[in-house]
C-alpha atoms as a PDB file:
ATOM      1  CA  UNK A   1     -38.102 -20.610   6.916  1.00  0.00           C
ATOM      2  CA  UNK A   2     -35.582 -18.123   8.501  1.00  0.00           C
ATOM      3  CA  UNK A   3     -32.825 -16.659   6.339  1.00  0.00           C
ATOM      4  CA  UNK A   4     -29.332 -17.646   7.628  1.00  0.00           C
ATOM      5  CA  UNK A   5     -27.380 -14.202   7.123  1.00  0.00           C
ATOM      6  CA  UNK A   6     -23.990 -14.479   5.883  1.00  0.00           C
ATOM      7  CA  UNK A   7     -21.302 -12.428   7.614  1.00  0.00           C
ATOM      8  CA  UNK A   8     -19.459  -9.726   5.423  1.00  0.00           C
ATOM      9  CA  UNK A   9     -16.016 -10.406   5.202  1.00  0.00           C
ATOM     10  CA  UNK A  10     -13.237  -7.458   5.322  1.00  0.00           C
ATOM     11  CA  UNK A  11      -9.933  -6.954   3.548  1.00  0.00           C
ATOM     12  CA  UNK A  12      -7.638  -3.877   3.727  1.00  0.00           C
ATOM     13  CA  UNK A  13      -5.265  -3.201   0.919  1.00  0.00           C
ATOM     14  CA  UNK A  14      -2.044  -1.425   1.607  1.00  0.00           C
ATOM     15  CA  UNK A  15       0.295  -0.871  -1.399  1.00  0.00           C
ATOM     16  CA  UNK A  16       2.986   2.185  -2.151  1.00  0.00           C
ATOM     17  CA  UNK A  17       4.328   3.319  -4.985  1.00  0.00           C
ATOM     18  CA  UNK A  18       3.331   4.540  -8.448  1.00  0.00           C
ATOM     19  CA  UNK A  19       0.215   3.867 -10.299  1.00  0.00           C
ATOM     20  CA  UNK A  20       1.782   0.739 -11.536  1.00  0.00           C
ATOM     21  CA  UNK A  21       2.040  -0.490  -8.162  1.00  0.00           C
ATOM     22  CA  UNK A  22      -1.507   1.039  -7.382  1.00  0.00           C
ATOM     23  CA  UNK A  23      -3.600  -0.169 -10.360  1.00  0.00           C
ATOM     24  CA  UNK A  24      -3.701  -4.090  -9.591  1.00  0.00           C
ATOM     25  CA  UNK A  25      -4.417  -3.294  -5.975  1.00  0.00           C
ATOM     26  CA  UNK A  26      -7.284  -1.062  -7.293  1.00  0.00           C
ATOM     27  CA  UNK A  27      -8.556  -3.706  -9.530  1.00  0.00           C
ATOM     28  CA  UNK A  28      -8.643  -6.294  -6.460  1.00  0.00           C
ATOM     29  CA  UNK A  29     -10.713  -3.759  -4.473  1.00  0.00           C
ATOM     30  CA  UNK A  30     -13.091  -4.102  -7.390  1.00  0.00           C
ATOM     31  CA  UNK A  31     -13.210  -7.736  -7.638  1.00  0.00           C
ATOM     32  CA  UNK A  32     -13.916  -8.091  -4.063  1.00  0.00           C
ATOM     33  CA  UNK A  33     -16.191  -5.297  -3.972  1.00  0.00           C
ATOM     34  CA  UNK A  34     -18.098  -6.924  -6.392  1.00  0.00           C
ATOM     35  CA  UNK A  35     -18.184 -10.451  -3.976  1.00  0.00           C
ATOM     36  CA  UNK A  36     -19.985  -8.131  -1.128  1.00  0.00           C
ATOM     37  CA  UNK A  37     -16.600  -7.900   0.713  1.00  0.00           C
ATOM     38  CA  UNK A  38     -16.011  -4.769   2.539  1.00  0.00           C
ATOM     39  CA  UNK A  39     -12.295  -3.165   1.052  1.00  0.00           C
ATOM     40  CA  UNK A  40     -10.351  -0.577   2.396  1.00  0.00           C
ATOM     41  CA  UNK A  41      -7.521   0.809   0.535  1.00  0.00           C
ATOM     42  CA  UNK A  42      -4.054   2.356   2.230  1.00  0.00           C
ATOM     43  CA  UNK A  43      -2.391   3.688  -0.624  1.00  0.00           C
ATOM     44  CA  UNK A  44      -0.545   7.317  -0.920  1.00  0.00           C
ATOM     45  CA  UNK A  45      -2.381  10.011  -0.326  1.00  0.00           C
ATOM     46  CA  UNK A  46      -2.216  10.783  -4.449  1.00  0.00           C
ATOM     47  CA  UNK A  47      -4.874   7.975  -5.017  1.00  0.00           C
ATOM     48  CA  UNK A  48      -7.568   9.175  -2.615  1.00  0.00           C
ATOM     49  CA  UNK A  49      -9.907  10.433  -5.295  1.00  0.00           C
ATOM     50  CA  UNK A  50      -9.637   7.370  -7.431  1.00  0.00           C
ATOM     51  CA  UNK A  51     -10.333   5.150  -4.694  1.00  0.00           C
ATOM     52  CA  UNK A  52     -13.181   7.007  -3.453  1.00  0.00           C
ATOM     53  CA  UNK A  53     -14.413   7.513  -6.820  1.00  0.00           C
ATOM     54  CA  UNK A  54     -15.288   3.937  -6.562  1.00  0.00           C
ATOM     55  CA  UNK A  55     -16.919   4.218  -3.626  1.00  0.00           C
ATOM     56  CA  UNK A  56     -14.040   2.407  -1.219  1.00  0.00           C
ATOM     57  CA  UNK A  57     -13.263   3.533   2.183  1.00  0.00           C
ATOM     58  CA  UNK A  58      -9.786   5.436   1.923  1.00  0.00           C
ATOM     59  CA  UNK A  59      -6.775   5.344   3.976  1.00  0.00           C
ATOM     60  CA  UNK A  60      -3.616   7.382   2.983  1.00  0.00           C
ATOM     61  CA  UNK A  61       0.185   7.379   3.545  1.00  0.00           C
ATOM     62  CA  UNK A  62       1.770  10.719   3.170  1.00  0.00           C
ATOM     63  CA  UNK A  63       2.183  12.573   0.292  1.00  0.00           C
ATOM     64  CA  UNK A  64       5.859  12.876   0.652  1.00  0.00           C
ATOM     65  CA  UNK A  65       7.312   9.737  -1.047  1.00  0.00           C
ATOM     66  CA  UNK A  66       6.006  10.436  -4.039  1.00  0.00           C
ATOM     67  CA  UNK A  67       6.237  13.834  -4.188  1.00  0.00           C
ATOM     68  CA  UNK A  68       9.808  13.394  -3.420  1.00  0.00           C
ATOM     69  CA  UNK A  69      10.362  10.837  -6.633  1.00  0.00           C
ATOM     70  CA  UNK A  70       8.794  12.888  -8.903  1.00  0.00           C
ATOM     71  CA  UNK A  71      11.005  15.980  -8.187  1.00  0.00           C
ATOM     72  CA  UNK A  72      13.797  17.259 -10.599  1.00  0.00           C
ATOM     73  CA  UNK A  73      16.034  16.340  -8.426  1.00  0.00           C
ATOM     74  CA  UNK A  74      14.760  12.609  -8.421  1.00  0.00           C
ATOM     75  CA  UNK A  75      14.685  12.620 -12.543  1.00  0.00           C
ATOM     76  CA  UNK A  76      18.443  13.943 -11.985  1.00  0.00           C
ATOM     77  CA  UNK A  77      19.262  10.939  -9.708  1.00  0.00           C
ATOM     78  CA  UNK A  78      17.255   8.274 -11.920  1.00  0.00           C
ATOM     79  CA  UNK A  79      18.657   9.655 -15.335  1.00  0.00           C
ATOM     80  CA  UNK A  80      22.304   9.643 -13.862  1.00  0.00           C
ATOM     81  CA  UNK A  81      22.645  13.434 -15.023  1.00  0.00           C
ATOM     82  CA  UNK A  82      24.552  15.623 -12.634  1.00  0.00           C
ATOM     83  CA  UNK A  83      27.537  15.466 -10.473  1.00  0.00           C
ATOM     84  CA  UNK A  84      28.248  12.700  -8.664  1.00  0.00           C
ATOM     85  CA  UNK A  85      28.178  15.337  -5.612  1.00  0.00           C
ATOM     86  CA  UNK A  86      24.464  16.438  -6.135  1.00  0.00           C
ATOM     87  CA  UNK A  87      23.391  12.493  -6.854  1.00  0.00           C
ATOM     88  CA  UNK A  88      25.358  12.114  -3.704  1.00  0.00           C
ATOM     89  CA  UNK A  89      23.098  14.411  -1.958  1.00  0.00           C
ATOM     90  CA  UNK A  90      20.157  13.614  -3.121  1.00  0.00           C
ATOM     91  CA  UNK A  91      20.411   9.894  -2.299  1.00  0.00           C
ATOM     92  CA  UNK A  92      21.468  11.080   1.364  1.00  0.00           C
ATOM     93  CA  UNK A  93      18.438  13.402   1.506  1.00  0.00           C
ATOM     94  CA  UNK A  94      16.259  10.255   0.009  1.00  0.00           C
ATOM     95  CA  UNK A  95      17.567   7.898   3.108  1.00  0.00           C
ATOM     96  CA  UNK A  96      16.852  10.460   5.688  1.00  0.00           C
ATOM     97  CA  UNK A  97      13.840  10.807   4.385  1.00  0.00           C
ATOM     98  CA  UNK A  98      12.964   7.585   3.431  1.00  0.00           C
ATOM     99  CA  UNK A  99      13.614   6.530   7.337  1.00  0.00           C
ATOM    100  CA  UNK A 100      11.277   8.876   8.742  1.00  0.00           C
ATOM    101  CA  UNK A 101       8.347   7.603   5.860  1.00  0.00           C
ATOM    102  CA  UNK A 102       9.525   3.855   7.001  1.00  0.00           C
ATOM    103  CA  UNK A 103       8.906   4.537  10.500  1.00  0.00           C
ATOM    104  CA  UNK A 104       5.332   6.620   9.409  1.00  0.00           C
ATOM    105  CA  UNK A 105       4.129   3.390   7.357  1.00  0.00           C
ATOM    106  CA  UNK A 106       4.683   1.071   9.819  1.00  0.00           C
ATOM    107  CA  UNK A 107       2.601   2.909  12.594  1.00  0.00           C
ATOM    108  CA  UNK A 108      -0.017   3.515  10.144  1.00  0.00           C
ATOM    109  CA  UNK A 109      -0.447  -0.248   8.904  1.00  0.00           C
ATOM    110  CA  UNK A 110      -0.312  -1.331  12.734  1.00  0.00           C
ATOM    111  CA  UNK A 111      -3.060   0.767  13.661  1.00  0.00           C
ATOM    112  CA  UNK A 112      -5.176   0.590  10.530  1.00  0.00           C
ATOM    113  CA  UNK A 113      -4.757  -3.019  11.153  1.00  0.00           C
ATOM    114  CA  UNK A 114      -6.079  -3.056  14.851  1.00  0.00           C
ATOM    115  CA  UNK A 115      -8.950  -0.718  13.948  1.00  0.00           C
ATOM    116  CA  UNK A 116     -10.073  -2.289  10.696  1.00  0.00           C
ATOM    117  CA  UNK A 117     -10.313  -6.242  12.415  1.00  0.00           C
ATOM    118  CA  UNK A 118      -9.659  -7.078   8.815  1.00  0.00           C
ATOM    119  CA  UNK A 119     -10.407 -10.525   7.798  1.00  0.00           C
ATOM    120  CA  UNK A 120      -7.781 -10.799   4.961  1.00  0.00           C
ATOM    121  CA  UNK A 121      -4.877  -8.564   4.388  1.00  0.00           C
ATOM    122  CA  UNK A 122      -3.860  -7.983   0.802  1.00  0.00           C
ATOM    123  CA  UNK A 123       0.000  -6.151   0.317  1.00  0.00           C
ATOM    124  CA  UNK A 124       2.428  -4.752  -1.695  1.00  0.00           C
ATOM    125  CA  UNK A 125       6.232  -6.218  -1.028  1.00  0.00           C
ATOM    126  CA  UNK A 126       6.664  -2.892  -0.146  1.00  0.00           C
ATOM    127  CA  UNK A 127       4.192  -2.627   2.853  1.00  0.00           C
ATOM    128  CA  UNK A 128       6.491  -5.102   5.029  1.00  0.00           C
ATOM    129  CA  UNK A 129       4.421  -4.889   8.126  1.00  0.00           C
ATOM    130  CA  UNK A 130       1.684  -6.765   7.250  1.00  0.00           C
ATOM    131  CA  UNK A 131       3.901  -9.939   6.772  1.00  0.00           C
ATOM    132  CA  UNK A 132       4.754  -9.773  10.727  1.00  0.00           C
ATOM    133  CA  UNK A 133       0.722  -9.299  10.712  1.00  0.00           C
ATOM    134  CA  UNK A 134       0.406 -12.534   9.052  1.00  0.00           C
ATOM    135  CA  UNK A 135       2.228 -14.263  11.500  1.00  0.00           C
ATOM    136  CA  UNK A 136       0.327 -13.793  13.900  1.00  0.00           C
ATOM    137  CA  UNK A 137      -2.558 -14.018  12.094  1.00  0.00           C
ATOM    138  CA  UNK A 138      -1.925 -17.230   9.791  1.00  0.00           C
ATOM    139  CA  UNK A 139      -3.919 -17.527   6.902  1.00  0.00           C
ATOM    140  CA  UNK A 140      -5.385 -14.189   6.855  1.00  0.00           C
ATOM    141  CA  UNK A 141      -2.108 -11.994   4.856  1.00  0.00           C
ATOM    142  CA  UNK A 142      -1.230 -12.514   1.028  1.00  0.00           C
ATOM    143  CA  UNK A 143       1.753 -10.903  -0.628  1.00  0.00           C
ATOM    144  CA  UNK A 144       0.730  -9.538  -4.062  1.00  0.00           C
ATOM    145  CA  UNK A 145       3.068  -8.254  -6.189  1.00  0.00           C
ATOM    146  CA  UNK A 146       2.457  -6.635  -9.315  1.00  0.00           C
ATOM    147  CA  UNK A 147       5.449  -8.277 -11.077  1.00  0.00           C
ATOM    148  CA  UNK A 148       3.665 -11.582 -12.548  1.00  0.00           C
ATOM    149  CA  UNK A 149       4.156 -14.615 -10.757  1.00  0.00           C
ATOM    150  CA  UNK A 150       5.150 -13.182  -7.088  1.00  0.00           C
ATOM    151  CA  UNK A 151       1.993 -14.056  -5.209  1.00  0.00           C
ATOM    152  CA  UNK A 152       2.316 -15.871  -1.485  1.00  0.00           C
ATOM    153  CA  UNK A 153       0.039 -17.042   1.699  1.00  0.00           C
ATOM    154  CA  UNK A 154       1.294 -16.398   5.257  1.00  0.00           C
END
């Protein structure tokens, strides 16, 4: 009797943020690992060892985002400490910046997305682009987000 061989099935995870967003996204890859699913994770580049730790393909954003939120600067903004003309400054340096990384993260998921041929996409509220993935993929894209209760299907 010949063995019927059961295709692999592929999902790509793409999440930003800190290691609270990063953790349940890092727990998924496990789970699915664990079901013989292929996984890549897309997180910032600050997780790479982690991820390839356990033995997941790796995909990073830049460095930048985070690097720029944990500056003193950032703690300055967060805490409310300083003058309202250095918060000022700081949130206009943040937009400018944070334009540039928008504009990086989209071309990144678009072309991870077309390489990879994933067969379910798995993202952080966050990582926006794979909901206009979704819809033209229906079925395949699930919003996860690591506040409880905000899960959805496109």
């Amino acid at each position: 009797m010949q063995e019927i061989e059961i295709p692999k099935m592929k999902a790509v995870l793409f999440s930003i943020g800190t290691r609270g967003d990063i953790e349940p996204f890092l727990a998924m890859a496990q789970l699915l690992k664990g079901k013989n699913w292929d996984v890549v994770c897309v997180f910032p580049e600050q997780f790479r060892e982690i991820v390839e730790r356990m033995g997941l393909p790796f995909r990073g954003f830049s460095r930048e985002f985070l690097d720029m939120l944990d500056s003193k600067e950032a703690k300055m903004f967060m805490g409310g400490q300083g003058s309202i003309f250095k918060r000022f400054r700081f949130l206009t340096k943040m937009a400018r910046v944070g334009i540039k990384l928008s504009k990086d993260i989209l071309e990144l998921h678009n072309k991870i997305q077309k390489e990879e041929h994933p067969d379910r996409v798995l993202y952080h509220p966050k990582c926006n682009y794979s909901l206009i993935w979704g819809m033209a993929n229906p079925g395949k894209s699930i919003l996860v987000s690591p506040v409880p209760g905000g899960m959805s299907y496109n």
